[in-house]
PDB file of N, CA and C in Angstrom:
ATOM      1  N   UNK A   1     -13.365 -10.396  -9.356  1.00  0.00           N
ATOM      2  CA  UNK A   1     -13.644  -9.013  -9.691  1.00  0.00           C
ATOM      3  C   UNK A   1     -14.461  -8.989 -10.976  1.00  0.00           C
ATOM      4  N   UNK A   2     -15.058  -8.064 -10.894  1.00  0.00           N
ATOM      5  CA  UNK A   2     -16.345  -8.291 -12.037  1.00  0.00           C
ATOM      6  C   UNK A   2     -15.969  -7.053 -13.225  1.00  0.00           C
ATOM      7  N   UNK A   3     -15.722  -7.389 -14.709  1.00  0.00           N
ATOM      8  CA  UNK A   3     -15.573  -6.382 -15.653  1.00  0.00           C
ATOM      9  C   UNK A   3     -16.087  -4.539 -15.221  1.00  0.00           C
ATOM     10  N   UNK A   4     -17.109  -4.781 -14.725  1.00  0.00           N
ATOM     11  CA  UNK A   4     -17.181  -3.590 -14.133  1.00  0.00           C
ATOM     12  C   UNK A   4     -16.477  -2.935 -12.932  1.00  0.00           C
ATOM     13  N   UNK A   5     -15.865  -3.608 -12.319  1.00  0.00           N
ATOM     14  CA  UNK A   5     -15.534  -3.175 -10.641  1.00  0.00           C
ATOM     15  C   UNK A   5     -13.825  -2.221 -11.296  1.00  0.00           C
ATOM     16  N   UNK A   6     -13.189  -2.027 -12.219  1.00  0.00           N
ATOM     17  CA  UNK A   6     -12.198  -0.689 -12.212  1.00  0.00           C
ATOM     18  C   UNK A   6     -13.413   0.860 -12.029  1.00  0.00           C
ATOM     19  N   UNK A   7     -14.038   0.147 -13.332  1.00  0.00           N
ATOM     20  CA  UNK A   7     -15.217   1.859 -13.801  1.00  0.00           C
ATOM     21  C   UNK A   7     -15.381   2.163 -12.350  1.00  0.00           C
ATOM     22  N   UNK A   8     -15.935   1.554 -11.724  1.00  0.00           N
ATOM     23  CA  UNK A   8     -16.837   1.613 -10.162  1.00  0.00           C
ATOM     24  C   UNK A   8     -15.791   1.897  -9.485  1.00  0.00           C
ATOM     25  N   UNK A   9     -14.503   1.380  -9.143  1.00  0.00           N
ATOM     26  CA  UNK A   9     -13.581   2.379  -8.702  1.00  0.00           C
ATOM     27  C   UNK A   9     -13.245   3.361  -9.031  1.00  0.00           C
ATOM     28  N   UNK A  10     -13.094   4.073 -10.262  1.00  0.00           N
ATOM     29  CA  UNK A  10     -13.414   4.742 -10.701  1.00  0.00           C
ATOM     30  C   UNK A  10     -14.229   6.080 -10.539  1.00  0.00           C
ATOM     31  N   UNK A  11     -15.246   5.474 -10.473  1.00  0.00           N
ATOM     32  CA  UNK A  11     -16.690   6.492 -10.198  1.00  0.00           C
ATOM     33  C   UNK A  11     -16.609   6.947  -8.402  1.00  0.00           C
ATOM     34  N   UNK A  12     -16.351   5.869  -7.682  1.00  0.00           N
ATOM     35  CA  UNK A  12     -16.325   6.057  -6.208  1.00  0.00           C
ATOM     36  C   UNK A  12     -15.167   6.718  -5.799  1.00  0.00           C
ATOM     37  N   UNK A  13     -13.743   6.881  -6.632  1.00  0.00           N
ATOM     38  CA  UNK A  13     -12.841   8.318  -6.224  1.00  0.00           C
ATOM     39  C   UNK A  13     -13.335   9.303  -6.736  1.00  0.00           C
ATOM     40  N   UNK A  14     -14.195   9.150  -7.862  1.00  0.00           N
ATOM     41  CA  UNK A  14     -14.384  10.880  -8.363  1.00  0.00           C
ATOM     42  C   UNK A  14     -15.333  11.383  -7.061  1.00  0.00           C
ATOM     43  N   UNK A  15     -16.240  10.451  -6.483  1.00  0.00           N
ATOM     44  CA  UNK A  15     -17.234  10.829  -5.753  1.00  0.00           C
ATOM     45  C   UNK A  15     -16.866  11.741  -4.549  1.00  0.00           C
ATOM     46  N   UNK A  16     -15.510  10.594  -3.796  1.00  0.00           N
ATOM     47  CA  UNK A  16     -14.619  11.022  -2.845  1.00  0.00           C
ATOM     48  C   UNK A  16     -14.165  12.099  -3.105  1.00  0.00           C
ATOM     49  N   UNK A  17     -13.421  12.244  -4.063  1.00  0.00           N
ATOM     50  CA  UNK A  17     -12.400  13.413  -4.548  1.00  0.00           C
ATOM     51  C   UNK A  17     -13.395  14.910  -4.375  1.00  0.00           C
ATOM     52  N   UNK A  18     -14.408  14.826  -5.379  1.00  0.00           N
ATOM     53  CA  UNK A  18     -15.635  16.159  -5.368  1.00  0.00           C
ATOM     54  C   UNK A  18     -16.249  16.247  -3.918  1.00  0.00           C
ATOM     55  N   UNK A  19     -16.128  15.031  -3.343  1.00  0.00           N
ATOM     56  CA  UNK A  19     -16.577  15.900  -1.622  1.00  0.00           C
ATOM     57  C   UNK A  19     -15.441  16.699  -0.808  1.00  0.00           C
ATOM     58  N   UNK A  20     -14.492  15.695  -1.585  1.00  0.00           N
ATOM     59  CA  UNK A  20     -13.231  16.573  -0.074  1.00  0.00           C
ATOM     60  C   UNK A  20     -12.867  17.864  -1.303  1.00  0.00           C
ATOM     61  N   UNK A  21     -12.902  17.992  -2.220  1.00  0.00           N
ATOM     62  CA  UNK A  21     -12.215  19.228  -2.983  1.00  0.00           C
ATOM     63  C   UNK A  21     -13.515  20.583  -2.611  1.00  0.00           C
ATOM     64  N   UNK A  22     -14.686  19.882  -2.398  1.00  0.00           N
ATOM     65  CA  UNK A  22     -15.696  21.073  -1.701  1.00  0.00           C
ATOM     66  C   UNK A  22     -14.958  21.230  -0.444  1.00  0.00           C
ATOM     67  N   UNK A  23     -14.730  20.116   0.154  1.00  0.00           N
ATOM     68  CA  UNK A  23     -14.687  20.554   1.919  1.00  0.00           C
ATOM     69  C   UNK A  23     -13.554  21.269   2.022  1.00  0.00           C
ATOM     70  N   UNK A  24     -12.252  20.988   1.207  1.00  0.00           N
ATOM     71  CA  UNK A  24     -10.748  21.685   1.449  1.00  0.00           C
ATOM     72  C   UNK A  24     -11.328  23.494   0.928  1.00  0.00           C
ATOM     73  N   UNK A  25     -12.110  23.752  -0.359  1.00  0.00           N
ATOM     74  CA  UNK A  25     -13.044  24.852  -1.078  1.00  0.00           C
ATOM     75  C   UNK A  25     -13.337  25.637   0.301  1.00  0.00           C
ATOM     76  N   UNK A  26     -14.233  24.954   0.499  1.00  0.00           N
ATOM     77  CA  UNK A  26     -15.164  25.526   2.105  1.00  0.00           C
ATOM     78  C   UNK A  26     -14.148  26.132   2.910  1.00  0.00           C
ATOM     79  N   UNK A  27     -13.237  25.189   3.439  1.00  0.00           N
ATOM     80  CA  UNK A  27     -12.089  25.503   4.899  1.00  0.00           C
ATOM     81  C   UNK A  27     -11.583  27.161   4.189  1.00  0.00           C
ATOM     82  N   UNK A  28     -10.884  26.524   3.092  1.00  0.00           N
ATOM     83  CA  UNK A  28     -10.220  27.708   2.771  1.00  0.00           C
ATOM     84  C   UNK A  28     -10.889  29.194   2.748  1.00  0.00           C
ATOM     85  N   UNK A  29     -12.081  29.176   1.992  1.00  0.00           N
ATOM     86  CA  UNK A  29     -12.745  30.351   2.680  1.00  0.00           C
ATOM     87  C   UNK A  29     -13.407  30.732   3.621  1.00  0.00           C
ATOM     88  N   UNK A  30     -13.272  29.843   4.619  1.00  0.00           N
ATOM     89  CA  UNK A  30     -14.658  30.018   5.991  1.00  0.00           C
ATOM     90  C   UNK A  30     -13.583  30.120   6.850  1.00  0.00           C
ATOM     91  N   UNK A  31     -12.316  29.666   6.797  1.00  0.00           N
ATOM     92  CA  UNK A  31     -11.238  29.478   7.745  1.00  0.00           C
ATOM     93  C   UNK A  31      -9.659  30.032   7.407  1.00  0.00           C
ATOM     94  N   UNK A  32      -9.762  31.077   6.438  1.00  0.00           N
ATOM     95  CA  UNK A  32      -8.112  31.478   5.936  1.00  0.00           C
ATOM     96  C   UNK A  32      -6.823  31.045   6.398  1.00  0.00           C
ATOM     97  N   UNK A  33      -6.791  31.279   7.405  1.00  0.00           N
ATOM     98  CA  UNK A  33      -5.726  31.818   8.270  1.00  0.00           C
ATOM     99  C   UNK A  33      -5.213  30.226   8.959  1.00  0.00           C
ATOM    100  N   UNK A  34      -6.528  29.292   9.642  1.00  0.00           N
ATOM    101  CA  UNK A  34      -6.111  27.977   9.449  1.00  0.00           C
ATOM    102  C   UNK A  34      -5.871  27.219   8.500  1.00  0.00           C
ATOM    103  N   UNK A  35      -6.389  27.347   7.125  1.00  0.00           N
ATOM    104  CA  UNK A  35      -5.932  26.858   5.942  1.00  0.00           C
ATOM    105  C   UNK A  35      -4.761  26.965   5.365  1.00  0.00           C
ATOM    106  N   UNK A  36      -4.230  28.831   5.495  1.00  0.00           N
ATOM    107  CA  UNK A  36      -3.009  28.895   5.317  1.00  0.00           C
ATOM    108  C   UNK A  36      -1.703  28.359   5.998  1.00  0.00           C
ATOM    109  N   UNK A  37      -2.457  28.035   7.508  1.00  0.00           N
ATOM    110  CA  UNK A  37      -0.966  27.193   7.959  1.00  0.00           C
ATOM    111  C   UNK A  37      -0.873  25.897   7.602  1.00  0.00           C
ATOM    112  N   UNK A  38      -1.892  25.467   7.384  1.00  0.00           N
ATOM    113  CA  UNK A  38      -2.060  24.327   6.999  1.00  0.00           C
ATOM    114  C   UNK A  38      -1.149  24.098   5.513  1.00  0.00           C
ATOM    115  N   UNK A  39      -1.575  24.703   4.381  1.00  0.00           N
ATOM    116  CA  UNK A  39      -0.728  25.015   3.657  1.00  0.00           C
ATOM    117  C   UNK A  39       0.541  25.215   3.873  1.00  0.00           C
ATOM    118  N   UNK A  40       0.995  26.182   4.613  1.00  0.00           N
ATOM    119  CA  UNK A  40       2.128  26.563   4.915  1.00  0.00           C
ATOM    120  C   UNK A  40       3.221  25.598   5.550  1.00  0.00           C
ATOM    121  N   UNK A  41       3.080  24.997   6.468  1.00  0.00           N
ATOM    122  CA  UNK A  41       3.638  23.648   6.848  1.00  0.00           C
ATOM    123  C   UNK A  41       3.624  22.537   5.933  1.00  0.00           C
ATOM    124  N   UNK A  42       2.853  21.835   5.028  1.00  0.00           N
ATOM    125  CA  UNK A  42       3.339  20.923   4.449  1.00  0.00           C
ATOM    126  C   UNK A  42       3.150  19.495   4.915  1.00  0.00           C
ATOM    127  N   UNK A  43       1.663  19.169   5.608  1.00  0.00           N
ATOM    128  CA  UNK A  43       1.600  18.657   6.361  1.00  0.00           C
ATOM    129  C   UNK A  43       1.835  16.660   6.098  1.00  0.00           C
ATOM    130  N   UNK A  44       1.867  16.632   4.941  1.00  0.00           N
ATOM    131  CA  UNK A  44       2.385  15.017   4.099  1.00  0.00           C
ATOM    132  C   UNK A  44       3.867  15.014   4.177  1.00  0.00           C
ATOM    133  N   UNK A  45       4.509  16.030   4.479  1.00  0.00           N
ATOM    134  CA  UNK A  45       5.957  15.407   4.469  1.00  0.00           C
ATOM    135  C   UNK A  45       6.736  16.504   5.308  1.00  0.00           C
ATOM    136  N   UNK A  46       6.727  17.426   5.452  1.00  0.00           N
ATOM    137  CA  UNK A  46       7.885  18.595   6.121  1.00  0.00           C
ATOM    138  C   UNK A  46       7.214  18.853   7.636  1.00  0.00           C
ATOM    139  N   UNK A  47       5.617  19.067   7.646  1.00  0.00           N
ATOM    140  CA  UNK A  47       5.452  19.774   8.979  1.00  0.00           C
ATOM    141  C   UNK A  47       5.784  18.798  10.377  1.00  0.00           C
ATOM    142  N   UNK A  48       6.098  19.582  11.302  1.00  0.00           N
ATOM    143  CA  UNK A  48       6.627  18.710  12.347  1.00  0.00           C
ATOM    144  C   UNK A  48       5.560  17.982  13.147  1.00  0.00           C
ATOM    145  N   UNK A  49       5.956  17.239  14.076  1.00  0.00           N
ATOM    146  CA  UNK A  49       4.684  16.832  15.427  1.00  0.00           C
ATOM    147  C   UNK A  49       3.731  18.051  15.696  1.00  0.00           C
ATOM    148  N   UNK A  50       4.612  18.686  16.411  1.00  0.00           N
ATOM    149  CA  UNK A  50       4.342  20.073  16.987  1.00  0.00           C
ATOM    150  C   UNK A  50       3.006  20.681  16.424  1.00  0.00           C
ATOM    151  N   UNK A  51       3.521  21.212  14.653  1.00  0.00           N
ATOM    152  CA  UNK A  51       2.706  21.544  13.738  1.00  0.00           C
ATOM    153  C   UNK A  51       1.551  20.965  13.553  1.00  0.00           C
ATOM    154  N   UNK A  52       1.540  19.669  13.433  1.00  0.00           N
ATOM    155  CA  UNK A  52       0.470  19.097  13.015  1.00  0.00           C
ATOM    156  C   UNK A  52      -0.398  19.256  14.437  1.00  0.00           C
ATOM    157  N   UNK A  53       0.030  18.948  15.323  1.00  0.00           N
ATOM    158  CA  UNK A  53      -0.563  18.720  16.825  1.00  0.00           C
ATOM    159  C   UNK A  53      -1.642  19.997  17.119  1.00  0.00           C
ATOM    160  N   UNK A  54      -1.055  21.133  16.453  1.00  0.00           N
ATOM    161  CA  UNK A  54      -1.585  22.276  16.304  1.00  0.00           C
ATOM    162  C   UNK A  54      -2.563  22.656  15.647  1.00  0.00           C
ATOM    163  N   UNK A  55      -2.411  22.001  14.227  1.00  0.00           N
ATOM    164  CA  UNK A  55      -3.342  22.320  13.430  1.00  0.00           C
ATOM    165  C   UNK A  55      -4.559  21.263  13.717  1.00  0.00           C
ATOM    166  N   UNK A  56      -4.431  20.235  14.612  1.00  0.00           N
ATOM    167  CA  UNK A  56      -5.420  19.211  14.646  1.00  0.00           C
ATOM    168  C   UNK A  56      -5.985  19.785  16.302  1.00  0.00           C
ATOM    169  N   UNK A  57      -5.750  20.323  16.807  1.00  0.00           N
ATOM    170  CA  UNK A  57      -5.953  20.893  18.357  1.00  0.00           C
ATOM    171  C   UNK A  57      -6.630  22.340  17.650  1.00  0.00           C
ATOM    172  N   UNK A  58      -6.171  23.051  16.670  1.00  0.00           N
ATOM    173  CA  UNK A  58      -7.357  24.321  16.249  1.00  0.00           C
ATOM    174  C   UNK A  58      -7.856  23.573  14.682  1.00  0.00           C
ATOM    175  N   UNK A  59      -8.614  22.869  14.556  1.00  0.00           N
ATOM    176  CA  UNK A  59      -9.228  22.347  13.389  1.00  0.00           C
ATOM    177  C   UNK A  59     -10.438  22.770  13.892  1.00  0.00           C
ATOM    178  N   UNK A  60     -10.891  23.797  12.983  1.00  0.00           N
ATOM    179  CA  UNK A  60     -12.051  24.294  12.915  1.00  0.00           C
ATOM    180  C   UNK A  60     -13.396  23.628  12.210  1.00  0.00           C
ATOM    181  N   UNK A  61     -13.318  22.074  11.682  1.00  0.00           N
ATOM    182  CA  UNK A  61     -14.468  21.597  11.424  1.00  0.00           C
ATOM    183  C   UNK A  61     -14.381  20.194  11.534  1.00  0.00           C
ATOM    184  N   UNK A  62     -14.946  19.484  11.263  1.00  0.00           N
ATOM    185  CA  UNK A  62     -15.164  18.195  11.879  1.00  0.00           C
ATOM    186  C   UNK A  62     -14.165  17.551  10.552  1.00  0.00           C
ATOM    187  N   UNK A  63     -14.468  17.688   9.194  1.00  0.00           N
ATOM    188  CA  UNK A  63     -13.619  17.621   8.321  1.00  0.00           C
ATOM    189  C   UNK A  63     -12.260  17.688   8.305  1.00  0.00           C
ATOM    190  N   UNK A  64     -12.128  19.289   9.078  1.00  0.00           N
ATOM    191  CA  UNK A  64     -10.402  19.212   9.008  1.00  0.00           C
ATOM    192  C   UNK A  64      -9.636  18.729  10.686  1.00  0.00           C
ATOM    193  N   UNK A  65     -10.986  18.334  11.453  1.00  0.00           N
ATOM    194  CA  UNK A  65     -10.132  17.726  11.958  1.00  0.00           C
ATOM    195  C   UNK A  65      -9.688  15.644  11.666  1.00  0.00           C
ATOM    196  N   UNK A  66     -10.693  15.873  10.800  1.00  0.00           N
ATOM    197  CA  UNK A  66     -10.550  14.089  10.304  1.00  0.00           C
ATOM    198  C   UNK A  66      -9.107  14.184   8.978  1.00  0.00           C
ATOM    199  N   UNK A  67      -9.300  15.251   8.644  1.00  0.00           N
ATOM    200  CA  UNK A  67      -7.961  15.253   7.560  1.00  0.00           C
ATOM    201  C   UNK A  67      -6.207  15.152   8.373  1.00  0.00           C
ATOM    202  N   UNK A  68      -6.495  16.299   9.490  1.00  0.00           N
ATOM    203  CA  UNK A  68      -5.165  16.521  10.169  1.00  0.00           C
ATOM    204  C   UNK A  68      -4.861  14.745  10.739  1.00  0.00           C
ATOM    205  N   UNK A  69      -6.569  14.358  11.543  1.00  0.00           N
ATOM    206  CA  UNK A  69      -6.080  12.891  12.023  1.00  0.00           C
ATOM    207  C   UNK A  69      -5.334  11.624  10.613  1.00  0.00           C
ATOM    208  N   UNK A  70      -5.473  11.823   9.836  1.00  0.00           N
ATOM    209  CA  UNK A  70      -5.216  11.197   8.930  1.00  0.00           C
ATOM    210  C   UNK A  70      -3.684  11.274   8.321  1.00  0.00           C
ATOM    211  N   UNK A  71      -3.386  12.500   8.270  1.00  0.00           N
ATOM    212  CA  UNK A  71      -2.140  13.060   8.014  1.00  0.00           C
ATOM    213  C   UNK A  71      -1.136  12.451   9.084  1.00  0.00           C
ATOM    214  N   UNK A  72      -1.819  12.487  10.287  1.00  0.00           N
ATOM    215  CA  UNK A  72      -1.065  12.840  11.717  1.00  0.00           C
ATOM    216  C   UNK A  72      -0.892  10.665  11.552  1.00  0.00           C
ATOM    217  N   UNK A  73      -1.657  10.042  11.516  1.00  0.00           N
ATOM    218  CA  UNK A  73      -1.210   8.845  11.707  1.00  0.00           C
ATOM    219  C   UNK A  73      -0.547   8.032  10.441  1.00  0.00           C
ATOM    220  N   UNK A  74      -0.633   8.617   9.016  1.00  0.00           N
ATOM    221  CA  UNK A  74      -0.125   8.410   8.066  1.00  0.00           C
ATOM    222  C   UNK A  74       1.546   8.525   8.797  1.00  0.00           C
ATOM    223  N   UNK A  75       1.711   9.511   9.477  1.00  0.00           N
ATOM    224  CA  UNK A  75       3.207  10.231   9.194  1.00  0.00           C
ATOM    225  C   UNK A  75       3.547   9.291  10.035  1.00  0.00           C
ATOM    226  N   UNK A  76       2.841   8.847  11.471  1.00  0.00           N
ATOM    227  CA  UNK A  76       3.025   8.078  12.178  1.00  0.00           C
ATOM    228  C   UNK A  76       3.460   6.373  11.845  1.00  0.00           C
ATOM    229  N   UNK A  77       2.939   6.104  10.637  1.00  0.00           N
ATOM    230  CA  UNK A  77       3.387   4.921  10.023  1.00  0.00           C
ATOM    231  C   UNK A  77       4.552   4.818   9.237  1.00  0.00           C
ATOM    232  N   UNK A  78       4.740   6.129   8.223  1.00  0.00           N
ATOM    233  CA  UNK A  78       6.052   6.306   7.614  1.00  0.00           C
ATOM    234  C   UNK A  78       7.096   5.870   8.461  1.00  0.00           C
ATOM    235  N   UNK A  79       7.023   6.535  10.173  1.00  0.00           N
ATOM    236  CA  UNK A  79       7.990   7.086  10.840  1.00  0.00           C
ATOM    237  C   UNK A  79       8.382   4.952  11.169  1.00  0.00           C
ATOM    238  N   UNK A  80       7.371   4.863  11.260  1.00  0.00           N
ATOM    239  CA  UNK A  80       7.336   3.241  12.073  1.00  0.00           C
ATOM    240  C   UNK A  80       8.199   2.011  10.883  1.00  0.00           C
ATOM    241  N   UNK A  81       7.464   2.467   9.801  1.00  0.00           N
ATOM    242  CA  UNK A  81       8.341   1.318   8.242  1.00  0.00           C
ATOM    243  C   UNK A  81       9.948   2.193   8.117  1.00  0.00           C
ATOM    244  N   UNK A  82      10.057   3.461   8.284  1.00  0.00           N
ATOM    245  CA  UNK A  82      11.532   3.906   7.614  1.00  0.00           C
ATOM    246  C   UNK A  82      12.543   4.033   8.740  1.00  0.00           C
ATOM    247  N   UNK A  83      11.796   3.768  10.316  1.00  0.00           N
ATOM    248  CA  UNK A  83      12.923   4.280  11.231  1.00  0.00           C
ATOM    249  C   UNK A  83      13.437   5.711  11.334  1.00  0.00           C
ATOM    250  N   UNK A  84      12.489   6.377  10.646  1.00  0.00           N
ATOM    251  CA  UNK A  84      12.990   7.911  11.061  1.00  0.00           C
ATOM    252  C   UNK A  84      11.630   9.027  12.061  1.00  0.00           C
ATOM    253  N   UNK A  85      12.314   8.931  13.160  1.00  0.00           N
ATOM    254  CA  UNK A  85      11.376   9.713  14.196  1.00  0.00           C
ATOM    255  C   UNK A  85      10.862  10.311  13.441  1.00  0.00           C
ATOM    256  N   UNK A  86       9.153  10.581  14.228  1.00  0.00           N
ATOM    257  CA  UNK A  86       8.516  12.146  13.717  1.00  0.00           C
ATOM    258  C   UNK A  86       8.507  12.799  14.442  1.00  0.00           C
ATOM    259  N   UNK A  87       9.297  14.149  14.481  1.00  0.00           N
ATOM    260  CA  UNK A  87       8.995  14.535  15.954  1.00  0.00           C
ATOM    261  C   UNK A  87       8.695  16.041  15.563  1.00  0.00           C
TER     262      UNK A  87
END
């Protein structure tokens, strides 16, 4: 690893971070009402299968449907290391 390569990690989450904090920006006002359930469920730890299945089946942009997929197989791995269904 080269003295520089933290900074450069570094620099490449802020990069990440300022695209998805536009794109979550965007949803929320181009899409309310899906944002708010989205919100509303809790989708990193409380919302169910069901929920998520939902919000990734009406994901209104290509974005939120790559976020819900992400969420949706994250939870899917929790469920797989802790032994507790997701259902």
């Amino acid at each position: 690893m080269s003295a520089n390569q933290p900074q450069q990690n570094v620099d490449h989450e802020s990069i990440g971070m300022s695209f998805a904090t536009a794109e979550m920006d965007a949803l929320e006002k181009s899409h309310p009402e899906w944002y708010a359930m989205y919100n509303d469920v809790l989708p990193d730890s409380l919302a169910s299968r069901a929920e998520l299945a939902e919000l990734w089946a009406t994901a209104p942009t290509p974005f939120a449907n790559a976020l819900i997929y992400g969420k949706y197989t994250m939870r899917l791995e929790i469920a797989a290391h802790t032994g507790i269904p997701f259902v």
